[in-house]
N, C-alpha and C. Protein backbone atom coordinates (compact mmCIF):
# COMPACT_ATOMS: atom_id res chain seq x y z
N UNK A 1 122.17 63.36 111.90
CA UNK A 1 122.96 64.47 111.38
C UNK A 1 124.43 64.27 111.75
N UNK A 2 124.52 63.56 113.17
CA UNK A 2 126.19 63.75 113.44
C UNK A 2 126.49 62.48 112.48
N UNK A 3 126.16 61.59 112.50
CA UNK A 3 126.32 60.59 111.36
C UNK A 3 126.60 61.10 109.64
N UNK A 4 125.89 61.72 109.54
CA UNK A 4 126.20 62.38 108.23
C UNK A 4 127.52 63.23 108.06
N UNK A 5 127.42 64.17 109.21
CA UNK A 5 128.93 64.83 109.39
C UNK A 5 130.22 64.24 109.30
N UNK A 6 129.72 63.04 110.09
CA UNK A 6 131.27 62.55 110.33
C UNK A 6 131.42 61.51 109.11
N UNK A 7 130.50 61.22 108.44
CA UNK A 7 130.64 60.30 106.55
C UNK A 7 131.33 61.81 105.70
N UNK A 8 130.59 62.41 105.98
CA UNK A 8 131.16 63.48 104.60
C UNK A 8 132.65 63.95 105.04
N UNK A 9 132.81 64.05 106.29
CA UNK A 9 133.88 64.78 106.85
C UNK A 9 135.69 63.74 106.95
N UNK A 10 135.25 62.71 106.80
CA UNK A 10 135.81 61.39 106.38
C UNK A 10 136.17 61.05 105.59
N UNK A 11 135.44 61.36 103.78
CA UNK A 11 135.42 61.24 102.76
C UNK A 11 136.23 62.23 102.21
N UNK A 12 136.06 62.87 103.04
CA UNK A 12 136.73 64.56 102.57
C UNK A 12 138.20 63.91 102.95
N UNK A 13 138.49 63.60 104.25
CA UNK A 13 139.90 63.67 104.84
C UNK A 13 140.24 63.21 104.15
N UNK A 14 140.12 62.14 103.68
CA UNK A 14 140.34 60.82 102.79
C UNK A 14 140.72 61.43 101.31
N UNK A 15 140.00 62.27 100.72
CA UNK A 15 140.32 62.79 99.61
C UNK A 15 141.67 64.18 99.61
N UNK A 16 141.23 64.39 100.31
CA UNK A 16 142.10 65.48 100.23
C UNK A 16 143.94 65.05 101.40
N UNK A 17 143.56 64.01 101.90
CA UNK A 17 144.72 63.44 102.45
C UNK A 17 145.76 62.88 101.12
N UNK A 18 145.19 62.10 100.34
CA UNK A 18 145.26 61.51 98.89
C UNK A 18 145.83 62.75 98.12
N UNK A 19 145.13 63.49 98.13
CA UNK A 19 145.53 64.50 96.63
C UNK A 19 146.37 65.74 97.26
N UNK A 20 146.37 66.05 98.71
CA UNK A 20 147.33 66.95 99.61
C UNK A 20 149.07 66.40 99.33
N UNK A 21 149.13 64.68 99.85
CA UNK A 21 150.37 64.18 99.63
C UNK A 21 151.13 63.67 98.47
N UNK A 22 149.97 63.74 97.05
CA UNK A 22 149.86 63.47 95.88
C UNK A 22 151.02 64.87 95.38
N UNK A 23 150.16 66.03 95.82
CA UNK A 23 151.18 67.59 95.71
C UNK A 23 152.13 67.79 96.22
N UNK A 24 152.32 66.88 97.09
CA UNK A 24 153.71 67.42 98.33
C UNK A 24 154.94 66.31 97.72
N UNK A 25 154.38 65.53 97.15
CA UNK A 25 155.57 64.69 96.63
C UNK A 25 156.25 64.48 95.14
N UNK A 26 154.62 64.73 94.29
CA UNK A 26 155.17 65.13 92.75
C UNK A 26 155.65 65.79 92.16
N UNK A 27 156.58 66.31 91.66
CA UNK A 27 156.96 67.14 91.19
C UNK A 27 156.01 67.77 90.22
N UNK A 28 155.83 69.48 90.17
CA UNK A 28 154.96 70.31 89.44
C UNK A 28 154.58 69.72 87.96
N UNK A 29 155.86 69.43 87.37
CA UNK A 29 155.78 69.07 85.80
C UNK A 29 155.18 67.98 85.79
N UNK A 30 154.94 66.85 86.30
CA UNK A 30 154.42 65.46 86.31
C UNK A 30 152.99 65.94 86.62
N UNK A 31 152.52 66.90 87.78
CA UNK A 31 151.50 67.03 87.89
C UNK A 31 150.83 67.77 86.50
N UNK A 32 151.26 68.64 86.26
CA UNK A 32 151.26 68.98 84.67
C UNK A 32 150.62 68.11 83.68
N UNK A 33 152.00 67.50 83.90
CA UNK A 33 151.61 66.55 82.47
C UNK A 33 150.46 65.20 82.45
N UNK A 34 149.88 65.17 83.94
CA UNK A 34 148.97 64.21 84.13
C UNK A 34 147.81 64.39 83.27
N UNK A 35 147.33 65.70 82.84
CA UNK A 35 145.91 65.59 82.13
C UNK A 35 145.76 67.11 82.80
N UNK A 36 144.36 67.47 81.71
CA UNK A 36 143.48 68.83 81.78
C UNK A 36 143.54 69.16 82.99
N UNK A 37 143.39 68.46 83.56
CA UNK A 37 142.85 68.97 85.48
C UNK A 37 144.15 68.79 86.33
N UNK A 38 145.13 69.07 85.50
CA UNK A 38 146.45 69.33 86.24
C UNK A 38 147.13 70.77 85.76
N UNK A 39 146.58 71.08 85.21
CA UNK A 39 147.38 72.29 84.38
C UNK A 39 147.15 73.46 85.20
N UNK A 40 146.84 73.54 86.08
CA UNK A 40 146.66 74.67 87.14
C UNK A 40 147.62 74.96 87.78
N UNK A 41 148.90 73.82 87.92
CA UNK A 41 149.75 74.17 88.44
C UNK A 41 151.01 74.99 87.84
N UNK A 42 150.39 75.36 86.48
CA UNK A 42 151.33 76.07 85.39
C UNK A 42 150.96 77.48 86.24
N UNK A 43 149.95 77.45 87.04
CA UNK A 43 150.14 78.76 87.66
C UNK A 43 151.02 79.74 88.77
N UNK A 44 151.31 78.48 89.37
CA UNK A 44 152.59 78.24 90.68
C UNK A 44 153.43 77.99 90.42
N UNK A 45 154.40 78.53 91.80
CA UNK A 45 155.50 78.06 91.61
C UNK A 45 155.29 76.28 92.71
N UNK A 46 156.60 75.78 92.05
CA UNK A 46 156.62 74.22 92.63
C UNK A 46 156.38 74.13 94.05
N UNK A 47 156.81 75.42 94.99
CA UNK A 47 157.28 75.92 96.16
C UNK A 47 155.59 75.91 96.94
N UNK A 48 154.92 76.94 95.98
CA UNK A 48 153.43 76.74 95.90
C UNK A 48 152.13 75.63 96.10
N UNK A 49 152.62 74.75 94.60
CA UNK A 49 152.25 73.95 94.68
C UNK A 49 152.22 72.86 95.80
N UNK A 50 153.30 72.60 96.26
CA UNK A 50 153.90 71.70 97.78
C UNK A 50 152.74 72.63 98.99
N UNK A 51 153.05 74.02 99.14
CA UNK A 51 152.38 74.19 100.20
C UNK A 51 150.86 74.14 100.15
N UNK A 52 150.24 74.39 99.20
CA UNK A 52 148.84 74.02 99.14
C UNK A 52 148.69 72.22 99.48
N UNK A 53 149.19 71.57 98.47
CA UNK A 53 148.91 70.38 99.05
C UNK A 53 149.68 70.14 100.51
N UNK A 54 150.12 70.60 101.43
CA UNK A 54 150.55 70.20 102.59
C UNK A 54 149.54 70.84 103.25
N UNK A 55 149.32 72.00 102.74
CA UNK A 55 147.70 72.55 103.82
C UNK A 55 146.49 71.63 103.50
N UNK A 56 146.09 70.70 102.24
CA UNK A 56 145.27 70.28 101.92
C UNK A 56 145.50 68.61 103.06
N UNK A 57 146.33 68.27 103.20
CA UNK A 57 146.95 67.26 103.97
C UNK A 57 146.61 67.46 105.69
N UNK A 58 147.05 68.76 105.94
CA UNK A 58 146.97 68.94 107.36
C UNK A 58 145.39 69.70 107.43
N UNK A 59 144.67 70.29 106.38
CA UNK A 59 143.26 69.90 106.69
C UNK A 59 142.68 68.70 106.74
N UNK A 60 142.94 68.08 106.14
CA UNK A 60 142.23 66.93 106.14
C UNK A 60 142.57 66.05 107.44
N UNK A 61 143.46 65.97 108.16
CA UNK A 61 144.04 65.43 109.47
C UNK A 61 143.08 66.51 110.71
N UNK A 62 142.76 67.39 110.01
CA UNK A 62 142.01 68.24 111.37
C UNK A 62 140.33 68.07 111.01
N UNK A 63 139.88 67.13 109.87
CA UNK A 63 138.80 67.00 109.63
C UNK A 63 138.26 66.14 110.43
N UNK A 64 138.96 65.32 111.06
CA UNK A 64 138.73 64.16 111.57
C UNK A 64 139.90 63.91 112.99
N UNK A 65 140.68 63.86 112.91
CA UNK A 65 141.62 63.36 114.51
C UNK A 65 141.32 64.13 115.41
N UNK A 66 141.22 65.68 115.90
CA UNK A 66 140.38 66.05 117.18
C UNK A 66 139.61 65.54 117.44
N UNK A 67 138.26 65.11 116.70
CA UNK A 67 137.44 64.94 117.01
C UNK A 67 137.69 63.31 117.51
N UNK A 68 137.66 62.68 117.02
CA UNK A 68 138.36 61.10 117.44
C UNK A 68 139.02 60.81 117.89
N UNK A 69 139.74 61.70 118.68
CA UNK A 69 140.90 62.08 119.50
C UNK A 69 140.14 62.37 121.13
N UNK A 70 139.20 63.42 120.37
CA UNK A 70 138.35 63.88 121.77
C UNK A 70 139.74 65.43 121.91
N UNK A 71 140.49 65.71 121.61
CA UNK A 71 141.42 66.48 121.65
C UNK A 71 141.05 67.84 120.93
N UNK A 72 140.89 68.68 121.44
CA UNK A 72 140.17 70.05 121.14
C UNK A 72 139.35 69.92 119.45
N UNK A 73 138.41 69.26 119.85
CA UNK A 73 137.38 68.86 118.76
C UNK A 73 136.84 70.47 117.88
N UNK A 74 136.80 71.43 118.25
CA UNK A 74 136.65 72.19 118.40
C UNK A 74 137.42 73.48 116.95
N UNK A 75 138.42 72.02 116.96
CA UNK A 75 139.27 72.28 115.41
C UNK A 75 138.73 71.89 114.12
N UNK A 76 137.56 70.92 114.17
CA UNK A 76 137.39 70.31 113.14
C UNK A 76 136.42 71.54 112.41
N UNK A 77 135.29 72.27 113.07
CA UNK A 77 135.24 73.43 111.89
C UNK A 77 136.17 73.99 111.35
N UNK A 78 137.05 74.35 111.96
CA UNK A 78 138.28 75.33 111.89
C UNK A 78 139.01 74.90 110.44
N UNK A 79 139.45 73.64 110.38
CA UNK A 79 139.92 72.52 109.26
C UNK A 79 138.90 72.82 108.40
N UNK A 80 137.42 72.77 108.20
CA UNK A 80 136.67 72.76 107.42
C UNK A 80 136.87 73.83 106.66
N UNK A 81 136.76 74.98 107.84
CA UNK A 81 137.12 76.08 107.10
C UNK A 81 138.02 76.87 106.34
N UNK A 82 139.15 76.20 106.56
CA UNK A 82 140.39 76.12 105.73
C UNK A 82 140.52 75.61 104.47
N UNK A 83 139.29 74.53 104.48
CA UNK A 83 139.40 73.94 102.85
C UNK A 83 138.22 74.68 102.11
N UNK A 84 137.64 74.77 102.80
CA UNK A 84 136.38 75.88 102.04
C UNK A 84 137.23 77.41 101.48
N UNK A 85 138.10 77.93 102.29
CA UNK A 85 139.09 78.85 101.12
C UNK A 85 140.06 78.65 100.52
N UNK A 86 140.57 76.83 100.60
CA UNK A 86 141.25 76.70 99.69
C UNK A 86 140.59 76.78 97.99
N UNK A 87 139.25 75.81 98.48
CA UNK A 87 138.68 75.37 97.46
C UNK A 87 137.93 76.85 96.71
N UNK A 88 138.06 77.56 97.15
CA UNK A 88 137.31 79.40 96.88
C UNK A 88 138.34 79.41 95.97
N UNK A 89 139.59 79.36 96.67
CA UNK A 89 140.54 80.00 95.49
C UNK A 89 141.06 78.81 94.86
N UNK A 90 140.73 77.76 94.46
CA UNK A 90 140.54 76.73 93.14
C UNK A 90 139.89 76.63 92.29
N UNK A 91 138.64 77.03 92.79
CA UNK A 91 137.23 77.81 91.47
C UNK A 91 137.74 78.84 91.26
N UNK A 92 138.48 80.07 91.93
CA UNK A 92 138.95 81.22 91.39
C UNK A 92 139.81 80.87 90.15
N UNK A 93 140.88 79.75 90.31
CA UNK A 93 141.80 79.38 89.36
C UNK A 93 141.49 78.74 88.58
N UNK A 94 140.11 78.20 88.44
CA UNK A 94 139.72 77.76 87.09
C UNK A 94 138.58 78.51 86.61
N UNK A 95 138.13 79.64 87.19
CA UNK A 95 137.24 80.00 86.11
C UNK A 95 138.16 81.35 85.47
N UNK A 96 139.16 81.26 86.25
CA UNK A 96 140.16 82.57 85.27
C UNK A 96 141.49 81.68 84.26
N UNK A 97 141.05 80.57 84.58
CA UNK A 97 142.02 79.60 83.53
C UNK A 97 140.90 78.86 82.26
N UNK A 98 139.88 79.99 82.96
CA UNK A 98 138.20 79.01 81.98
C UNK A 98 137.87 77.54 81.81
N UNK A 99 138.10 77.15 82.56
CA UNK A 99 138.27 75.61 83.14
C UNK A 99 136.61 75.41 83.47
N UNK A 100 135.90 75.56 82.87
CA UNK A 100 134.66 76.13 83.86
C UNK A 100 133.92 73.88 83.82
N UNK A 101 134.07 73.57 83.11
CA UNK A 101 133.93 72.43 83.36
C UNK A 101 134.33 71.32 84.68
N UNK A 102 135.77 71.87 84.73
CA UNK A 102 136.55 71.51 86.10
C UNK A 102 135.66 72.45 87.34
N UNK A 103 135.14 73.73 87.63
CA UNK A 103 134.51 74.45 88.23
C UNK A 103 133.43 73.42 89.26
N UNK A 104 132.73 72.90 88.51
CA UNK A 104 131.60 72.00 89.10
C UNK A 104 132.15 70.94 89.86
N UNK A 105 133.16 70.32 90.00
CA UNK A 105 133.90 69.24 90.40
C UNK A 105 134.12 70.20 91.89
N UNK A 106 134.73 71.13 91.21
CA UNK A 106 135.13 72.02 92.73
C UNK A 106 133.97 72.66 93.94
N UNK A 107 132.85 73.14 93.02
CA UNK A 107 131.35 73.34 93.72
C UNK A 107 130.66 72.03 94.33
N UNK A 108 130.78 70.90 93.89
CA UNK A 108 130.90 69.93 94.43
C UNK A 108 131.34 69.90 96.04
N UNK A 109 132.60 69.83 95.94
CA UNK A 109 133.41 69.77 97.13
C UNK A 109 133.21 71.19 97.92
N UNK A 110 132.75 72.19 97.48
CA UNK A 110 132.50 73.22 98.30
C UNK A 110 131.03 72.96 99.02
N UNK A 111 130.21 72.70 98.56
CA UNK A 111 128.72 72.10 99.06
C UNK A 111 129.11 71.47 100.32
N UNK A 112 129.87 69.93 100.03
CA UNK A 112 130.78 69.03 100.95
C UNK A 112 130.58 69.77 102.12
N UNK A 113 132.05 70.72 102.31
CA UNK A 113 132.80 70.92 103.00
C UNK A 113 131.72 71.86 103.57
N UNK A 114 130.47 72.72 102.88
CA UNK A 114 130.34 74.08 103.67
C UNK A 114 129.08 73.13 104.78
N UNK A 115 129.11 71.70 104.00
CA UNK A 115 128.10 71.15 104.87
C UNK A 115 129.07 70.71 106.26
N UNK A 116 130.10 70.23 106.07
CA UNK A 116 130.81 70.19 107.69
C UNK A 116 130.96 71.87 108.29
N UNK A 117 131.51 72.28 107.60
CA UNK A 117 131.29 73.71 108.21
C UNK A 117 130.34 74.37 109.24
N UNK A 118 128.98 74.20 108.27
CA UNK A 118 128.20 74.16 109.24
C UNK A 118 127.50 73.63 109.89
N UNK A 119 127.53 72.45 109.81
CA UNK A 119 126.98 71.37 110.90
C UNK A 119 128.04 70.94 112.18
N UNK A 120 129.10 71.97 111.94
CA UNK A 120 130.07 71.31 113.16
C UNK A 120 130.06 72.73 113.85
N UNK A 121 130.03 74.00 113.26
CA UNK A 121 129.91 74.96 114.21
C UNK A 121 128.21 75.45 114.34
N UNK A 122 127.17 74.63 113.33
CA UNK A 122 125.72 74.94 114.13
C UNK A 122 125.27 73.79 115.13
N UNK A 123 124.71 73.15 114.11
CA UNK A 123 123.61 71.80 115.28
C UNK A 123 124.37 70.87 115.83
N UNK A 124 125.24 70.26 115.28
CA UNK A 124 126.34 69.17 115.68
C UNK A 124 127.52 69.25 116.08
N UNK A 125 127.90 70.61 117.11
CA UNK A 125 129.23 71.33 117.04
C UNK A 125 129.27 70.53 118.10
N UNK A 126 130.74 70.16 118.26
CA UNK A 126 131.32 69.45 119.55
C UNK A 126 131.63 70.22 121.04
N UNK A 127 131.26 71.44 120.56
CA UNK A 127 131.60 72.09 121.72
C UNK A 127 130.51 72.29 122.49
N UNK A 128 129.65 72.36 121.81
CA UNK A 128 127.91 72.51 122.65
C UNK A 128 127.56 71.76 123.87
């Protein structure tokens, strides 16, 4: 199980490290104009956009470095749980943008994440 945690929880950092600094550096309109599954950001402002992906960035750095750190491990649910309401209110923004296709991509990653969630604050919590 801790093996599993720390693959999914990895994959995650990894993704969302990628697509956190992807937001913090593109400008809104480029993200825009990339395709269907960018148009969400017609909902934000640019200001917006930057800070979600910088929270998506600095979750993903708390998915993984406490714990590999050994440095208040204790954060890495905490991180989990931060992307689990990011990602709440990303299915919120596409099923009210009717995106509902994009939806599953996001339930996806909520499964993910609610599986570090709770495998780091139930059976496999570092603090135990």
């Amino acid at each position: 199980m801790n093996l599993a945690l720390w693959i999914v929880a990895g994959l995650l950092a990894a993704a969302y490290l990628a697509g956190g600094a992807y937001k913090v550096v593109t400008p809104k309109a480029k993200i825009a104009a990339a395709g269907h599954s960018g148009r969400w950001v017609e909902d934000f402002s640019a200001g917006g956009v930057k800070a979600i992906g910088a929270l998506e960035a600095l979750a993903a750095v708390g998915l993984v470095l406490p714990a590999a750190l050994d440095i208040a491990p204790g954060l890495v649910p905490v991180a989990a749980t931060g992307l689990l309401v990011i990602m709440v209110g990303a299915a919120i923004t596409r099923i009210r943008r009717r995106e509902l296709n994009l939806v599953v991509v996001d339930v996806v990653y909520l499964v993910l994440i609610g599986f570090v969630v709770w495998g780091r604050f139930g059976p496999e919590s570092f603090t135990a």
